[in-house]
Protein backbone atom coordinates (compact mmCIF):
# COMPACT_ATOMS: atom_id res chain seq x y z
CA UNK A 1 -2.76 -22.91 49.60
CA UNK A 2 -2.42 -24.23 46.28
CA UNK A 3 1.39 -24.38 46.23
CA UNK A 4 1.01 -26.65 49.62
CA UNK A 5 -1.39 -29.22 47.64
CA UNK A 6 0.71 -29.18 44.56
CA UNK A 7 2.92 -32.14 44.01
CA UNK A 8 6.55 -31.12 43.15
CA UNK A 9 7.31 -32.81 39.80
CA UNK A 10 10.90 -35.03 39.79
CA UNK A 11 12.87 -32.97 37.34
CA UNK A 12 15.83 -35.17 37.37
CA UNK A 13 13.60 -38.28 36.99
CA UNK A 14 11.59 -36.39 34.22
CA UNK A 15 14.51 -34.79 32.74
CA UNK A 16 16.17 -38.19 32.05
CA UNK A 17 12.38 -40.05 30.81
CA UNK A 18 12.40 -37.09 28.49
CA UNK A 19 16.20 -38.10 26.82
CA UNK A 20 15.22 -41.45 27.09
CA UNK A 21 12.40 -41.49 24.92
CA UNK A 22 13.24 -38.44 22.45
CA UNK A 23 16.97 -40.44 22.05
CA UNK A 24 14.46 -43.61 21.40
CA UNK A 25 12.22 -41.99 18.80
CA UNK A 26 15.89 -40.12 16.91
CA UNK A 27 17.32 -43.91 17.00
CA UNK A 28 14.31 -45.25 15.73
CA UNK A 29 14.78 -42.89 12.98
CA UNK A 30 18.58 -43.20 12.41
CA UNK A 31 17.33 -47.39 12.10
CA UNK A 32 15.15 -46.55 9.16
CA UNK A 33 17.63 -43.98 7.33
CA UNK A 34 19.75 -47.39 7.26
CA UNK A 35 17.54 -49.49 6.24
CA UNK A 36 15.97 -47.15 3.56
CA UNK A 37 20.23 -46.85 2.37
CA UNK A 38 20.36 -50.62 2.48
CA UNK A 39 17.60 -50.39 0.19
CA UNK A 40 20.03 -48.81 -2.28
CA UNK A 41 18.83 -45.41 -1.67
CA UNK A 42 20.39 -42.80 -1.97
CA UNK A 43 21.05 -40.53 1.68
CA UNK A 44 19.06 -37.53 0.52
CA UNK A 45 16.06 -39.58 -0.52
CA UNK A 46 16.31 -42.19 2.40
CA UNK A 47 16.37 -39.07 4.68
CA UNK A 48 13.52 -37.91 2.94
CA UNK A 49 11.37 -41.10 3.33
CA UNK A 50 12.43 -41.35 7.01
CA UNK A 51 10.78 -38.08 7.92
CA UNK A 52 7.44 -39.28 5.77
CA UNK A 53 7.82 -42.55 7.68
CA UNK A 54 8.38 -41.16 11.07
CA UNK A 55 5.33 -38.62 10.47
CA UNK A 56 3.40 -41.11 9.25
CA UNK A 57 3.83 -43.13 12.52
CA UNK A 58 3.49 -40.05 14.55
CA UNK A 59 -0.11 -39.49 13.22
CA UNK A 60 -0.96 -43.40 13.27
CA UNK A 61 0.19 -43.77 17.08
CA UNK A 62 -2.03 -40.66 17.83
CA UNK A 63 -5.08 -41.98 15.96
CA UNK A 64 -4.82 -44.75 18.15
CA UNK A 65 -4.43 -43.00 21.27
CA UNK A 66 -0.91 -44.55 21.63
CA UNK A 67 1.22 -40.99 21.00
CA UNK A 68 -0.53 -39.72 24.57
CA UNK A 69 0.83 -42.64 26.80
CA UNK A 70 4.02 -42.63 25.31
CA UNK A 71 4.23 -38.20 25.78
CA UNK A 72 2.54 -39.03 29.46
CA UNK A 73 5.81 -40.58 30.98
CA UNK A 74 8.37 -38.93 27.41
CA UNK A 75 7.14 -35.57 28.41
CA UNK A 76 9.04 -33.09 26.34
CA UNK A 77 11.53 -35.97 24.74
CA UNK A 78 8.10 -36.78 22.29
CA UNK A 79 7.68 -32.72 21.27
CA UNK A 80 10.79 -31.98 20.13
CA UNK A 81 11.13 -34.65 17.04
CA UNK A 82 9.28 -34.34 13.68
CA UNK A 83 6.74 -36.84 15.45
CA UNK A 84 5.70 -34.50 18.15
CA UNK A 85 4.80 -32.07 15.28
CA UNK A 86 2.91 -34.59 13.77
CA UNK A 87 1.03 -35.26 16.84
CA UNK A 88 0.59 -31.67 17.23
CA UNK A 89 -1.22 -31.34 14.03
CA UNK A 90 -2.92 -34.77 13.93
CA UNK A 91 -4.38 -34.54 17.43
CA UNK A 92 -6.87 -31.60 16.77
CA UNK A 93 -7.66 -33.36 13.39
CA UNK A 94 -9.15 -36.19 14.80
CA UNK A 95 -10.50 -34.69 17.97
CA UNK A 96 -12.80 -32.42 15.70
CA UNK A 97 -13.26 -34.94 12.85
CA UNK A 98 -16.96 -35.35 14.21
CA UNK A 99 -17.60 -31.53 13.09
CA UNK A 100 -16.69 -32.14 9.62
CA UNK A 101 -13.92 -31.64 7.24
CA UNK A 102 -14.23 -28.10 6.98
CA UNK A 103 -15.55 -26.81 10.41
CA UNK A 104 -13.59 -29.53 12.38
CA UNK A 105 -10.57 -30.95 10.57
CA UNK A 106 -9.36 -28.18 8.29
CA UNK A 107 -10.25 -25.48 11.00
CA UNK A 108 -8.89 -26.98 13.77
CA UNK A 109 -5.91 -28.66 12.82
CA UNK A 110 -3.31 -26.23 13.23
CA UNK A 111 -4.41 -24.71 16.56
CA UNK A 112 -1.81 -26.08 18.11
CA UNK A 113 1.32 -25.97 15.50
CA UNK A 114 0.29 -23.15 13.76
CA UNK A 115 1.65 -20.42 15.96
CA UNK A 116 5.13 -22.61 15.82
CA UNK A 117 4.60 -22.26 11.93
CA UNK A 118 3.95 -18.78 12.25
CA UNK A 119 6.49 -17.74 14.40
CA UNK A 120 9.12 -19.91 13.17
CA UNK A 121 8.70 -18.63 9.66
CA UNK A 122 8.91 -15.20 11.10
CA UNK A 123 11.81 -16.30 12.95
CA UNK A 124 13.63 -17.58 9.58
CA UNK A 125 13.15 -14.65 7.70
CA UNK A 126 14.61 -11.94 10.65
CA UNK A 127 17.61 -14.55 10.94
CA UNK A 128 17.85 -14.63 6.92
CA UNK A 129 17.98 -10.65 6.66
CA UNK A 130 20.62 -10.21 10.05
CA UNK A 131 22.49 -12.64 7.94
CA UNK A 132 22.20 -10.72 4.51
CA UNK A 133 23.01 -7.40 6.17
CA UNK A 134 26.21 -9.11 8.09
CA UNK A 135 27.43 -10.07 4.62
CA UNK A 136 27.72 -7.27 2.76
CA UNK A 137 30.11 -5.75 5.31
């Protein structure tokens, strides 16, 4: 009954919204690594600052409920860059900042990215021994 009421989602339609808008947000990046090296920086450090920047915007557009609209029709294309991380842990953050800092900020922040921490970390270090071990042969 359920699977009769459900709405089929467009995957081609989403599919392309999603490389639409996560191509949009890596552009919008690869503008401000240029514009940071036009700024006589070098590409290290203006690589740098355009992660800070582009987490920095990530967090303001969620504050101000903006990061939701744009994930709404971006689906997956705004969780995959840096910004969708930034959403992750910002969006918890200010959904419990009513609670406190300690109770609601600092204990709910990473409910949502900290399992990718976790298990990414994990991740990194199996992949770092494999590799060890497959050099010393």
């Amino acid at each position: 009954m359920v699977e009769k009421q459900t709405k089929n989602s467009p995957i081609v339609k989403d599919c392309i919204k999603a490389f639409l808008i996560g191509g949009a947000i890596c552009t919008i990046g690869q503008v401000f690594t240029e514009l940071y090296m036009a700024l006589d920086l070098e590409k290290k450090q203006a690589q740098t600052l355009t992660s800070v920047t582009l987490v920095f915007l990530g967090v303001l557009l969620t504050a101000l409920h903006l990061y939701e609209k744009i994930a709404k029709h971006g689906g997956a294309g705004t969780l995959v860059p840096i910004t969708g991380f930034a959403n992750a842990v910002s969006s918890p953050a200010i959904e419990f900042k009513s609670e406190g800092f300690i109770l609601g900020v600092g204990a709910k922040m990473f409910t949502i990215a900290g399992p990718v921490i976790v298990y990414g970390t994990v991740a990194s270090v199996i992949y770092g021994v494999i590799y060890y071990i497959s050099t010393l042969f």
